[in-house]
C-alpha atoms as a PDB file:
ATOM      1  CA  UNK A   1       0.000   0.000   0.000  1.00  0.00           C
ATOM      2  CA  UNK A   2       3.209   2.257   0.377  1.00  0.00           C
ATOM      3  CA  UNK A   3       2.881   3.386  -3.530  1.00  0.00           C
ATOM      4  CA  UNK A   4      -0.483   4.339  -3.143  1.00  0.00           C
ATOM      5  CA  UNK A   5       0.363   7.046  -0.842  1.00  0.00           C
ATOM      6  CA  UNK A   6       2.901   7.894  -3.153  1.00  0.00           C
ATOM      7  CA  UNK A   7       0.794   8.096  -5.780  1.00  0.00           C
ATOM      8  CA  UNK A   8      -1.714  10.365  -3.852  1.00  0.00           C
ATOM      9  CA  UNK A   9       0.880  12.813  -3.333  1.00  0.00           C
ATOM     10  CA  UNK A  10       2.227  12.602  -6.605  1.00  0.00           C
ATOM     11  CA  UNK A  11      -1.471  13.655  -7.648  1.00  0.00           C
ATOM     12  CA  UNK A  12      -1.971  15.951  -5.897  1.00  0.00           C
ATOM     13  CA  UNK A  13       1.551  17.859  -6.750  1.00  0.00           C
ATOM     14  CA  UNK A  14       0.014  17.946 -10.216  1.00  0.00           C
ATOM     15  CA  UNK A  15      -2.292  20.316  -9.898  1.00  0.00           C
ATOM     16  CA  UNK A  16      -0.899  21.522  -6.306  1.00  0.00           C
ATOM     17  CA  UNK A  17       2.504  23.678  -7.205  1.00  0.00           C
ATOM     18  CA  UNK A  18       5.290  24.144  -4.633  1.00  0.00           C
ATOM     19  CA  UNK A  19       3.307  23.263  -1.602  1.00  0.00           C
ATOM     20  CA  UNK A  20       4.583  19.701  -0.146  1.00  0.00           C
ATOM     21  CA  UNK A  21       4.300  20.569   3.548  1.00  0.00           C
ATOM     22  CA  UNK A  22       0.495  21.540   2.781  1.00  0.00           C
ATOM     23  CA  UNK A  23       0.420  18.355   0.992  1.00  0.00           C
ATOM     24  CA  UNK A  24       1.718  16.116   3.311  1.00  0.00           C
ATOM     25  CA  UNK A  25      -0.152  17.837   6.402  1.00  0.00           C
ATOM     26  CA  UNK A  26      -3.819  17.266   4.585  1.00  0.00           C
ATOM     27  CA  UNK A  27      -2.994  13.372   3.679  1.00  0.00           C
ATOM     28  CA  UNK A  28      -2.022  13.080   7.655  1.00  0.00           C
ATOM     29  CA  UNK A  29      -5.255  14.429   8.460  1.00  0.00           C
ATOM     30  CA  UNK A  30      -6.842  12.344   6.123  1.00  0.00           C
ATOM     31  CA  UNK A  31      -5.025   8.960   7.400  1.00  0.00           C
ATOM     32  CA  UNK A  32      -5.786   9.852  11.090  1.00  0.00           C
ATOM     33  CA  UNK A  33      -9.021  10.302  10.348  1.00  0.00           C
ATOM     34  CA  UNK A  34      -9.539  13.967  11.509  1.00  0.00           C
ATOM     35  CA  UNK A  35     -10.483  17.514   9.416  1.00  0.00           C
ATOM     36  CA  UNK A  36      -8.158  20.271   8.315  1.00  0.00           C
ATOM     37  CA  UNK A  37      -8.959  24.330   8.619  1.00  0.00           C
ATOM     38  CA  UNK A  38      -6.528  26.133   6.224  1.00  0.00           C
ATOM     39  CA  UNK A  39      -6.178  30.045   7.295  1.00  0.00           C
ATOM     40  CA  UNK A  40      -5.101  31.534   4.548  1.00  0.00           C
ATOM     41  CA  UNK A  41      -5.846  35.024   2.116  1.00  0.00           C
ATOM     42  CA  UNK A  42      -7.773  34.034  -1.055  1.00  0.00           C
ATOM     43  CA  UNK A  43      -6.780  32.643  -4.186  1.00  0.00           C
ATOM     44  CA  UNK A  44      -3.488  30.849  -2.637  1.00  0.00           C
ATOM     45  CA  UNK A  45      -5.230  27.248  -4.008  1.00  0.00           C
ATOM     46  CA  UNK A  46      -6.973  25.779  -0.834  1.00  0.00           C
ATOM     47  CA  UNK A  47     -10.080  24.759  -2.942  1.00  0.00           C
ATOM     48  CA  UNK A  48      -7.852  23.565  -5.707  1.00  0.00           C
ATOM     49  CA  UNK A  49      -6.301  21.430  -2.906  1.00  0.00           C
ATOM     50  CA  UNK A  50      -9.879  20.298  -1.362  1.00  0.00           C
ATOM     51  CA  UNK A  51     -10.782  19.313  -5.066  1.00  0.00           C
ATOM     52  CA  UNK A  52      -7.849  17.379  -6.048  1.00  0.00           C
ATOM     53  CA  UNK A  53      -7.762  15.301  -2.882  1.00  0.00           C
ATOM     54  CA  UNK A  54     -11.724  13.937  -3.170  1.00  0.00           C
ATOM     55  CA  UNK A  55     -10.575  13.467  -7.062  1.00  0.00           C
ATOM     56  CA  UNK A  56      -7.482  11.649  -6.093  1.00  0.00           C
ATOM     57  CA  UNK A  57      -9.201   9.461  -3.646  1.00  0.00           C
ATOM     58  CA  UNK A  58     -12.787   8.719  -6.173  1.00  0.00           C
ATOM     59  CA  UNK A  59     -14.413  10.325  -3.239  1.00  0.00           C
ATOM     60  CA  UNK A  60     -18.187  12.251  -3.787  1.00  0.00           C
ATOM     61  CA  UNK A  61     -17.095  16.652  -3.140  1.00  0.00           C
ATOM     62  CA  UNK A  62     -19.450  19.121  -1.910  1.00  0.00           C
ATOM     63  CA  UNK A  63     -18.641  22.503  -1.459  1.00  0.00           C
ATOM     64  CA  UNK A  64     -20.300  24.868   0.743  1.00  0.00           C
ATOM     65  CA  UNK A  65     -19.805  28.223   0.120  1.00  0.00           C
ATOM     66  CA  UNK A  66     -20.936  29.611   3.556  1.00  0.00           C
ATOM     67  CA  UNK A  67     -22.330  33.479   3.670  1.00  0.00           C
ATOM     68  CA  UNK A  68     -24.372  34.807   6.532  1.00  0.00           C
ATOM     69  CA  UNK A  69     -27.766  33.939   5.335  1.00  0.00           C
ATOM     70  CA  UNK A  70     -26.643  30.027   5.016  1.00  0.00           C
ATOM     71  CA  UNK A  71     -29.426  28.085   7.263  1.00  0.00           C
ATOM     72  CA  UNK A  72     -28.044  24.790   9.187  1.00  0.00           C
ATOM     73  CA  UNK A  73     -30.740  23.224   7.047  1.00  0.00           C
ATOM     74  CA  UNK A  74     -28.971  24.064   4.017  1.00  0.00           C
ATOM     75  CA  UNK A  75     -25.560  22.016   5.302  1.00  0.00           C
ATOM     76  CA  UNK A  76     -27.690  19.097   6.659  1.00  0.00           C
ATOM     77  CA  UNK A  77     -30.591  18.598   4.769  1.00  0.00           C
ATOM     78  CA  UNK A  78     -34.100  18.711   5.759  1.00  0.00           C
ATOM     79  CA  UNK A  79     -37.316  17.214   5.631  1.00  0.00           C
ATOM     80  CA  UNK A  80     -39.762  18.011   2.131  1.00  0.00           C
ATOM     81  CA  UNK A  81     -43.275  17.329   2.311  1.00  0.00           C
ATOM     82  CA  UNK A  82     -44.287  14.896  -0.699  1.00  0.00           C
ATOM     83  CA  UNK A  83     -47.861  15.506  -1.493  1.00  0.00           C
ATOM     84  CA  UNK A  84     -47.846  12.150  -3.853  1.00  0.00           C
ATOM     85  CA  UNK A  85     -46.931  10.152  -0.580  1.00  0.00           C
ATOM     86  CA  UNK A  86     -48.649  11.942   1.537  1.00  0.00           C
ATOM     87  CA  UNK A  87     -45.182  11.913   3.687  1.00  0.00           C
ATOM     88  CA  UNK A  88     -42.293  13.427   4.205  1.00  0.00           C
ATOM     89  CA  UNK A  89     -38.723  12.944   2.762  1.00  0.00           C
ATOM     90  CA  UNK A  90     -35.749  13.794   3.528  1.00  0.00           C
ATOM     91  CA  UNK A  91     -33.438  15.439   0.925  1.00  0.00           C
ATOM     92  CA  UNK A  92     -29.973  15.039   2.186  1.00  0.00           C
ATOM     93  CA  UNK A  93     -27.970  18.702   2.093  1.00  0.00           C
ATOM     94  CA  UNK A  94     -23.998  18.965   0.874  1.00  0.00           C
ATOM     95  CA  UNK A  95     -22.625  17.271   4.633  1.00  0.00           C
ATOM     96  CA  UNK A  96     -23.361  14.236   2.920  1.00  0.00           C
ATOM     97  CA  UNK A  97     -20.136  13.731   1.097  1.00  0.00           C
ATOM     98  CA  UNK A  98     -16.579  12.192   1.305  1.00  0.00           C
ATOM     99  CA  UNK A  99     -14.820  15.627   1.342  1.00  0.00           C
ATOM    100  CA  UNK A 100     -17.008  18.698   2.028  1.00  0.00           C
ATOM    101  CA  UNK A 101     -15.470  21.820   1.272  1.00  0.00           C
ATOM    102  CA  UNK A 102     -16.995  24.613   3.539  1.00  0.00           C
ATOM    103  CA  UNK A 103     -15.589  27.547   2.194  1.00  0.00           C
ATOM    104  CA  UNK A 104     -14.709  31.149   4.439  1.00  0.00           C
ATOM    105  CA  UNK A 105     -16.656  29.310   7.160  1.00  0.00           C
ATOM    106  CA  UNK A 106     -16.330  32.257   9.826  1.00  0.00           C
ATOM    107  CA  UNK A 107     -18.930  33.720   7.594  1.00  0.00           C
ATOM    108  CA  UNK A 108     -21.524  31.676   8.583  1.00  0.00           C
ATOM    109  CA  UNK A 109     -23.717  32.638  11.391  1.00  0.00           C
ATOM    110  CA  UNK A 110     -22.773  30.761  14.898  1.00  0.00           C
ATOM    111  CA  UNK A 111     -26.033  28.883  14.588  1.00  0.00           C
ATOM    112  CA  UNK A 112     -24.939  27.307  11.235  1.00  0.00           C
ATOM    113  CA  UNK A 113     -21.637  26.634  12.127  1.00  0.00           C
ATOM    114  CA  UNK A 114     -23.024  24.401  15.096  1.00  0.00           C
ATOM    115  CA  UNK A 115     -24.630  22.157  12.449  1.00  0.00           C
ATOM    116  CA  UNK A 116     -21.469  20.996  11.642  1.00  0.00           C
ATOM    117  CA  UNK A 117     -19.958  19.981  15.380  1.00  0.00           C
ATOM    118  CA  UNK A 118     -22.273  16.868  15.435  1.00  0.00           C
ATOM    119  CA  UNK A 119     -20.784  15.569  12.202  1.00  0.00           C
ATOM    120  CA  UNK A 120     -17.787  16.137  12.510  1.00  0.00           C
ATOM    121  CA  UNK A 121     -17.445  14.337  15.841  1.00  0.00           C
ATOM    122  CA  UNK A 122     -19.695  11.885  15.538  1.00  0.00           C
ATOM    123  CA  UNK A 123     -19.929  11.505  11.328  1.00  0.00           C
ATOM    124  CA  UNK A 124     -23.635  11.545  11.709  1.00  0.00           C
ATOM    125  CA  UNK A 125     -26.421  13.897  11.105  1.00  0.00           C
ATOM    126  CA  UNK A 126     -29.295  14.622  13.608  1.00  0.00           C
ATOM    127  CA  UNK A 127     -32.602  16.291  11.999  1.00  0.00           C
ATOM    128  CA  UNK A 128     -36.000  16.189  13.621  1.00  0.00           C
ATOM    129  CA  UNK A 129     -34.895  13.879  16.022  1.00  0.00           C
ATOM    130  CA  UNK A 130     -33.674  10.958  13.594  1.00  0.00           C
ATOM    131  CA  UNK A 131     -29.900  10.503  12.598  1.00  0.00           C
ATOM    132  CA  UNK A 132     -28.571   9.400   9.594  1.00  0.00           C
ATOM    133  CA  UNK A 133     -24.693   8.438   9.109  1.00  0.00           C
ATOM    134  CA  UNK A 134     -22.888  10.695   6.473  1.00  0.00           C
ATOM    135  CA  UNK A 135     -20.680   8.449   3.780  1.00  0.00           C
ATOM    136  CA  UNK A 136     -17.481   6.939   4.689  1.00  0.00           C
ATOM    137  CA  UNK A 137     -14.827   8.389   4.953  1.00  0.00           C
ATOM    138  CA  UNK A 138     -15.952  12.265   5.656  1.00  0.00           C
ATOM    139  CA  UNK A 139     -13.719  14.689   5.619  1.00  0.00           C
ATOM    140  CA  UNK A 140     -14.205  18.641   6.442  1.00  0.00           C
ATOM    141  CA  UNK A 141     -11.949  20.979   4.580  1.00  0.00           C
ATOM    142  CA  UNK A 142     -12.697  24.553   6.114  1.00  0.00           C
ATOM    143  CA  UNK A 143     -11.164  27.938   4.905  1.00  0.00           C
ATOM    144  CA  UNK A 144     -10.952  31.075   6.619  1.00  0.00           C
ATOM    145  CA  UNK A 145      -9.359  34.145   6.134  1.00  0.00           C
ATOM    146  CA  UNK A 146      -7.636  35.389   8.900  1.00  0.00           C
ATOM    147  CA  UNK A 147      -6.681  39.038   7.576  1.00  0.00           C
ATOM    148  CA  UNK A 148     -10.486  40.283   6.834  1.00  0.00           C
ATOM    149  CA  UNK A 149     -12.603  40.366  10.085  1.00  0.00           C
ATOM    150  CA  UNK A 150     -15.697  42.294   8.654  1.00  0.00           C
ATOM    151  CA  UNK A 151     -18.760  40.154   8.076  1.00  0.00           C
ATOM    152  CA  UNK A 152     -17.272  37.373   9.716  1.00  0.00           C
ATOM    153  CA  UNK A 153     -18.055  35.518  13.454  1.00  0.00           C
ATOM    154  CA  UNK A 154     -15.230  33.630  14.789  1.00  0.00           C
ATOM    155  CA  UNK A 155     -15.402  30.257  15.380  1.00  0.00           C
ATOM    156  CA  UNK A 156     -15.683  29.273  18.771  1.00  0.00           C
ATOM    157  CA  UNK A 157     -12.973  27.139  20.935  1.00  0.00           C
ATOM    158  CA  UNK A 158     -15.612  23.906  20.346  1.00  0.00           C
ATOM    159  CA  UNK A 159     -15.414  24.663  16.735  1.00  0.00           C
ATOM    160  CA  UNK A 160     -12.131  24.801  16.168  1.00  0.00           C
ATOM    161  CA  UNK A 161     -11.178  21.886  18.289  1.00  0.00           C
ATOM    162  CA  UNK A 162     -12.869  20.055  15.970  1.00  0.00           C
ATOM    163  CA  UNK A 163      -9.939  20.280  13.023  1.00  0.00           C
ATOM    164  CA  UNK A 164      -7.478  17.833  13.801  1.00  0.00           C
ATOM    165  CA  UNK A 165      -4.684  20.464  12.095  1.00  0.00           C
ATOM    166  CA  UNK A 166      -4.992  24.232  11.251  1.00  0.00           C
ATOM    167  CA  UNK A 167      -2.347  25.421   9.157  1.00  0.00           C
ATOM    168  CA  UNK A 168      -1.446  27.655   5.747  1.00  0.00           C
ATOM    169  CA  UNK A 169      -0.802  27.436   2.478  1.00  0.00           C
ATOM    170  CA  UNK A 170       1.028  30.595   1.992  1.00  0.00           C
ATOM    171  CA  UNK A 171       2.497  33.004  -1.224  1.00  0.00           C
ATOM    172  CA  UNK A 172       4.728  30.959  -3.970  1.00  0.00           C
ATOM    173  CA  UNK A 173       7.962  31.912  -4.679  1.00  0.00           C
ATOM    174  CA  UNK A 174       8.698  33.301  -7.902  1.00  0.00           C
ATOM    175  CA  UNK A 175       9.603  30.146  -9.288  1.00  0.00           C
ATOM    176  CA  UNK A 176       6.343  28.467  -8.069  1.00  0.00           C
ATOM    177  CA  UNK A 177       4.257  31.157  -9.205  1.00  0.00           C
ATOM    178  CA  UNK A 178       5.864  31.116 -12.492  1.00  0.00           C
ATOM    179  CA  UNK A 179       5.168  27.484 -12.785  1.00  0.00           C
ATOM    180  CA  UNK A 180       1.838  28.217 -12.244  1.00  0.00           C
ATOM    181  CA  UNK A 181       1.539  30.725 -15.502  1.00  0.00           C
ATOM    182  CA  UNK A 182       3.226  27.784 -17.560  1.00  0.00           C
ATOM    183  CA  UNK A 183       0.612  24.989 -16.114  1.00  0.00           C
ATOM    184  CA  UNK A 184      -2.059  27.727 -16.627  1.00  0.00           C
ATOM    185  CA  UNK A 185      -1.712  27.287 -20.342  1.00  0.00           C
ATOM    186  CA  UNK A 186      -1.409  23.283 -20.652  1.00  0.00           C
ATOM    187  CA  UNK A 187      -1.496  22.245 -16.872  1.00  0.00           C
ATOM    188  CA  UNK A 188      -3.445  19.383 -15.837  1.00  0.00           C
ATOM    189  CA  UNK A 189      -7.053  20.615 -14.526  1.00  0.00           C
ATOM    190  CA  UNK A 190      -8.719  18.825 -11.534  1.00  0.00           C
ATOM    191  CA  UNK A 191     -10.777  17.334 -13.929  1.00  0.00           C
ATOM    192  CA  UNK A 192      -8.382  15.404 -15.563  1.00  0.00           C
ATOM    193  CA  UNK A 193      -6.923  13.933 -12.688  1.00  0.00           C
ATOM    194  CA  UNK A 194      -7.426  10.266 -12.661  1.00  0.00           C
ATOM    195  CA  UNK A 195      -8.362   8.856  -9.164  1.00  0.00           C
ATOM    196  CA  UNK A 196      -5.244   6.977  -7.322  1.00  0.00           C
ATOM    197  CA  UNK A 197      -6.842   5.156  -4.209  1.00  0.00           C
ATOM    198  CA  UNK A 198     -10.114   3.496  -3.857  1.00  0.00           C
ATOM    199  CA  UNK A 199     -12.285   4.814  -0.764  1.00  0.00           C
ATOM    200  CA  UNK A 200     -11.824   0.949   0.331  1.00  0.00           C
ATOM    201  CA  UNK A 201      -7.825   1.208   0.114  1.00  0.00           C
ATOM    202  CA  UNK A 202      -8.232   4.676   1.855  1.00  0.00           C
ATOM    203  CA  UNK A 203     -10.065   2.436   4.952  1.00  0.00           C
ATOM    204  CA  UNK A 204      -7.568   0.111   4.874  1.00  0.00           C
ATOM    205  CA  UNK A 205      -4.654   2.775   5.353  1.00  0.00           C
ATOM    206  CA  UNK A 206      -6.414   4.647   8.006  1.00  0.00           C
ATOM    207  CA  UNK A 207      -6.500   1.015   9.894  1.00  0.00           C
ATOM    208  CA  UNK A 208      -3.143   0.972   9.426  1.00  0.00           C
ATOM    209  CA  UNK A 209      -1.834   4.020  11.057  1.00  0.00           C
ATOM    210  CA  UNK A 210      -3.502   2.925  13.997  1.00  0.00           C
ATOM    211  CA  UNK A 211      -0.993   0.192  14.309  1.00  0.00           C
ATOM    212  CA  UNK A 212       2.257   2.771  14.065  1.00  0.00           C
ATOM    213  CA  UNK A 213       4.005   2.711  17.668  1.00  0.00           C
ATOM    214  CA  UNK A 214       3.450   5.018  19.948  1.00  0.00           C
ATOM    215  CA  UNK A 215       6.922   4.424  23.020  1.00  0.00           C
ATOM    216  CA  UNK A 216       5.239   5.459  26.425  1.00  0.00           C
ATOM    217  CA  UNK A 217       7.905   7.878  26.688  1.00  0.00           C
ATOM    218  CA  UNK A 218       6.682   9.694  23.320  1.00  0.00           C
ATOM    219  CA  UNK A 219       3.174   9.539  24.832  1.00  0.00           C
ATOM    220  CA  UNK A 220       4.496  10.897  28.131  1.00  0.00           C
ATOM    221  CA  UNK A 221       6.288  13.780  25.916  1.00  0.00           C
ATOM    222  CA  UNK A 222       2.715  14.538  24.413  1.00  0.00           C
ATOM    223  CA  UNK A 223       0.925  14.725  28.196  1.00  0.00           C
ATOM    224  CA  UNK A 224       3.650  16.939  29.051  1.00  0.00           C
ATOM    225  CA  UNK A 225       3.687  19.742  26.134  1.00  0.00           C
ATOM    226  CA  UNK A 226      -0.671  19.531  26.568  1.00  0.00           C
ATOM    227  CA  UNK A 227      -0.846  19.573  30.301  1.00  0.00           C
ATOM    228  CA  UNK A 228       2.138  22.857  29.751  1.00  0.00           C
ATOM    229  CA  UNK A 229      -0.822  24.844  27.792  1.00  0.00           C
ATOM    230  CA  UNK A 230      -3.074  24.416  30.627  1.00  0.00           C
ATOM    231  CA  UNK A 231      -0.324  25.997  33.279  1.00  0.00           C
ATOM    232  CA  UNK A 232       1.124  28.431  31.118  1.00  0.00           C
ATOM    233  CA  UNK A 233       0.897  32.285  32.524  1.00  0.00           C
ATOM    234  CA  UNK A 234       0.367  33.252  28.560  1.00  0.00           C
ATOM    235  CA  UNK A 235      -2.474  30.695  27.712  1.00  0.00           C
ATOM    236  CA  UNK A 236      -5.960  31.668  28.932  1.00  0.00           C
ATOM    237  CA  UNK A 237      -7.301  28.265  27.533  1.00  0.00           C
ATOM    238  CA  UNK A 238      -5.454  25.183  27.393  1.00  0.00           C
ATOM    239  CA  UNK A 239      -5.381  22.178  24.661  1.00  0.00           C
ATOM    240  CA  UNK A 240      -8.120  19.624  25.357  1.00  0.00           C
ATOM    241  CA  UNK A 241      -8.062  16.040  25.862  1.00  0.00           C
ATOM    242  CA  UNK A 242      -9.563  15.911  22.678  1.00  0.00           C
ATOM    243  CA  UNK A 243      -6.334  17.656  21.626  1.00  0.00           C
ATOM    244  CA  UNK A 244      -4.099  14.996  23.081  1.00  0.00           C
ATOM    245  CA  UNK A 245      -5.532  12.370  21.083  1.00  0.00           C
ATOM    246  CA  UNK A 246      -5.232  14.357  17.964  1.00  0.00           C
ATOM    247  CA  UNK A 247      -1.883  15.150  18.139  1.00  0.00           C
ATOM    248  CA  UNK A 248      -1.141  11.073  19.061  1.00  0.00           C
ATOM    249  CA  UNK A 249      -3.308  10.302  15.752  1.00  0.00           C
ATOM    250  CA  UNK A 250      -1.586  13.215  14.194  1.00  0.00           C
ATOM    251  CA  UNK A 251       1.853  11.504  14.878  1.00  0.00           C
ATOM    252  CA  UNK A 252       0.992   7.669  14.180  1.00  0.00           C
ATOM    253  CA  UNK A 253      -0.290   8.979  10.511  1.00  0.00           C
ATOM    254  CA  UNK A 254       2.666  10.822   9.571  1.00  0.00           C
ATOM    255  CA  UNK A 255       5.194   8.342  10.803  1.00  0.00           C
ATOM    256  CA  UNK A 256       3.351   6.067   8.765  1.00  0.00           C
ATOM    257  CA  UNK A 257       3.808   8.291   5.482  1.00  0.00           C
ATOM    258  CA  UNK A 258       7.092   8.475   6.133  1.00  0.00           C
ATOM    259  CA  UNK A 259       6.861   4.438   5.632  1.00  0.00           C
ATOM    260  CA  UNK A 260       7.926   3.805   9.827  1.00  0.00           C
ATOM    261  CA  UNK A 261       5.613   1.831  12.103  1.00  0.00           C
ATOM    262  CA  UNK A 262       6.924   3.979  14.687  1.00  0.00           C
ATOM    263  CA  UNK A 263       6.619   7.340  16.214  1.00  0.00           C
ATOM    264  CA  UNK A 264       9.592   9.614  16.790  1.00  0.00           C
ATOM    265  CA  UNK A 265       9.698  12.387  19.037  1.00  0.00           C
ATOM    266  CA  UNK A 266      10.373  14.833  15.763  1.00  0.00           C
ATOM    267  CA  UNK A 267       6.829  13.919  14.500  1.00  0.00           C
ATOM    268  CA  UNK A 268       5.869  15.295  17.624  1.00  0.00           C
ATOM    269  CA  UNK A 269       7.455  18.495  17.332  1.00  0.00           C
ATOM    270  CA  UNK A 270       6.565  18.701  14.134  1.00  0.00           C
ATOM    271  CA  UNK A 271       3.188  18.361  14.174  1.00  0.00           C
ATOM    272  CA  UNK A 272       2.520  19.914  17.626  1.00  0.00           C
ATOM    273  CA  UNK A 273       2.053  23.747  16.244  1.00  0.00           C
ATOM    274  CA  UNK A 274      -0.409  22.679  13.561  1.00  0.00           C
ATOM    275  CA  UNK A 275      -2.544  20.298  16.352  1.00  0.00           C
ATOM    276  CA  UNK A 276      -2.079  22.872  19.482  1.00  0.00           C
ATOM    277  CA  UNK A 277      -1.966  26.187  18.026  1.00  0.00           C
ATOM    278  CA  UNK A 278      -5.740  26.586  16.822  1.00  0.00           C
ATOM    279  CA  UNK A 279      -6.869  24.213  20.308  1.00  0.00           C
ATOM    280  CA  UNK A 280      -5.270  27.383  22.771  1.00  0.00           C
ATOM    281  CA  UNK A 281      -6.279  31.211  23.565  1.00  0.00           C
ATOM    282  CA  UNK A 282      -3.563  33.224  24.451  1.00  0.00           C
ATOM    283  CA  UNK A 283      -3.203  35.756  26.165  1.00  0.00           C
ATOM    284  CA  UNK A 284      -3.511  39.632  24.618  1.00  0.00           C
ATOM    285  CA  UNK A 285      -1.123  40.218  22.257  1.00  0.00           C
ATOM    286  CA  UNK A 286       0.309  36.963  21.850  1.00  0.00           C
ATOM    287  CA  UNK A 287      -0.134  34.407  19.129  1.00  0.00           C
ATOM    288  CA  UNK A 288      -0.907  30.475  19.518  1.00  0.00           C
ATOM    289  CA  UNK A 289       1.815  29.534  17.348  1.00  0.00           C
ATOM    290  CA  UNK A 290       4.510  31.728  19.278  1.00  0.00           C
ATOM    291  CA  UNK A 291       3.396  29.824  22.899  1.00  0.00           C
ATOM    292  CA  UNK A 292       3.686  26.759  21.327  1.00  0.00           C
ATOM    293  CA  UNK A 293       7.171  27.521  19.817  1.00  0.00           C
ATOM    294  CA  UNK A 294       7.973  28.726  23.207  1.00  0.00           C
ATOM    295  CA  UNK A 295       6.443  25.284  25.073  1.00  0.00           C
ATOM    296  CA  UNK A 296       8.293  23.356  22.541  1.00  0.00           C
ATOM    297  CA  UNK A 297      11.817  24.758  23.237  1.00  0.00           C
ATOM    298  CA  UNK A 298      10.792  24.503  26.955  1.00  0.00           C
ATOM    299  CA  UNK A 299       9.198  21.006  27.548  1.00  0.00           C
ATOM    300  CA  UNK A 300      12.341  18.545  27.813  1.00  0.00           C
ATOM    301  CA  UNK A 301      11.784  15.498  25.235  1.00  0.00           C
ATOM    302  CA  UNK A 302      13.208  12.835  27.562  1.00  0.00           C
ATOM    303  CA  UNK A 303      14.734   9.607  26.755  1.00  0.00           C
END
């Protein structure tokens, strides 16, 4: 199964330019079984990246483009009266999809972003009192942009502890960007991209990362940098024990695309700033990603 992950990031470089750490942190998500939130000013290729993955994996896409007049009805679905039945039935909104894209989400209204905490805990859907599983596997891409703050409500700390990793895509470099121009003219378009894992091989890896080893003195190292955010003088709110076992996840999937069935503590620090930063609220004036920086240099990594 080791080429098929190299095939999926082969794919996805295709239409993808210049971005392998983006790459590499949305298939971890994806093996560990979590969702990804990419922050990130417009046009930098976060739906082209959403789009090529469910292509790449022959997975169904939705996208939701959420605005502040988006209903949680319109993400979940809802109940139609059928007057030939005499009943009613359910027509099944976009969550019902292997990768939903839900596009500038902090411009829904609070009350629509809730209807997407059940699923993405729980991969069901709850409406008028009857739930219905969403297709395996579901995965939430989310975009926001964290430079524009008008129109927008913030997600709030049980929202974003949903995303297993939060992290950017950023600029190109010139040479990127000016591969870009040249693929512009005879590049390969999402559509074209022929699918490189089944959703059934896709299953089959995510069982597989659960196997990677996990020392007790890596997990000890992740107790210690978590319990740190809930002591630190500069952190308001700590990392939840949800975050604990996302950053363990986290760390068995990318050992496992690296092609070990073992965890190092480098995955760890690696992966900690994208799985803590987002989980925390510092305090004024300081940013998630510089406490973490700070926890990481601080927090010994033991034996």
């Amino acid at each position: 199964m080791r080429e098929k992950i190299d095939a999926l990031k082969q794919n996805l470089a295709l239409t993808i330019v210049g971005k392998d750490e983006a790459i590499r942190l949305v298939i971890v998500a994806l093996l560990a079984g979590g969702h990804a939130l990419l922050e990130d000013v417009p046009g930098v290729g976060k739906t082209l990246l959403a789009k090529s993955l469910a292509r790449s994996i022959d997975g169904k896409f939705q996208r939701l483009q959420c605005t502040p007049d988006l209903l949680p009805t319109d993400v979940t679905g809802t109940n139609i009266w059928n007057p030939k039945s005499g009943e009613f039935t359910f027509l099944p909104g976009p969550i019902f999809a292997n990768v939903l894209l839900a596009d500038e989400i902090n411009r829904a209204t609070p009350r629509t972003q809730s209807a997407l905490l059940e699923v993405m805990a729980e991969h069901q859907v709850t409406v008028d009192g009857t739930s219905r599983p969403v297709p395996t596997p579901f995965f939430v891409i989310a975009t926001q942009n964290p430079i524009e703050s008008q129109g927008t409500f913030p997600l709030p700390e049980a929202q974003m502890d949903r995303f297993m990793l939060c992290f950017s895509l950023g600029y190109p470099s010139q040479t990127e960007e000016m591969q870009m121009l040249q693929r512009s003219q005879s590049g390969v378009a999402v559509e074209k991209l022929s699918p490189c894992i089944t959703l059934a091989e896709l299953a089959e890896l995510r069982q597989q990362c659960t196997q990677v080893r996990v020392d007790a003195s890596l997990q000890e190292y992740i107790l210690e940098l978590v319990r740190a955010t809930r002591h630190d003088e500069e952190i308001t709110l700590g990392v939840s024990p949800r975050g604990t076992v996302a950053l363990q996840k986290a760390t068995q999937a990318l050992a496992f695309l690296e092609g070990r069935d073992y965890a190092l503590h480098d995955d760890i620090k690696f992966l900690a700033p994208y799985v803590l930063a987002h989980r925390i609220i510092p305090a004024s004036g300081r940013r998630g990603l510089t406490v973490i920086d700070k926890l990481l240099r601080a927090v010994p990594v033991g034996v």
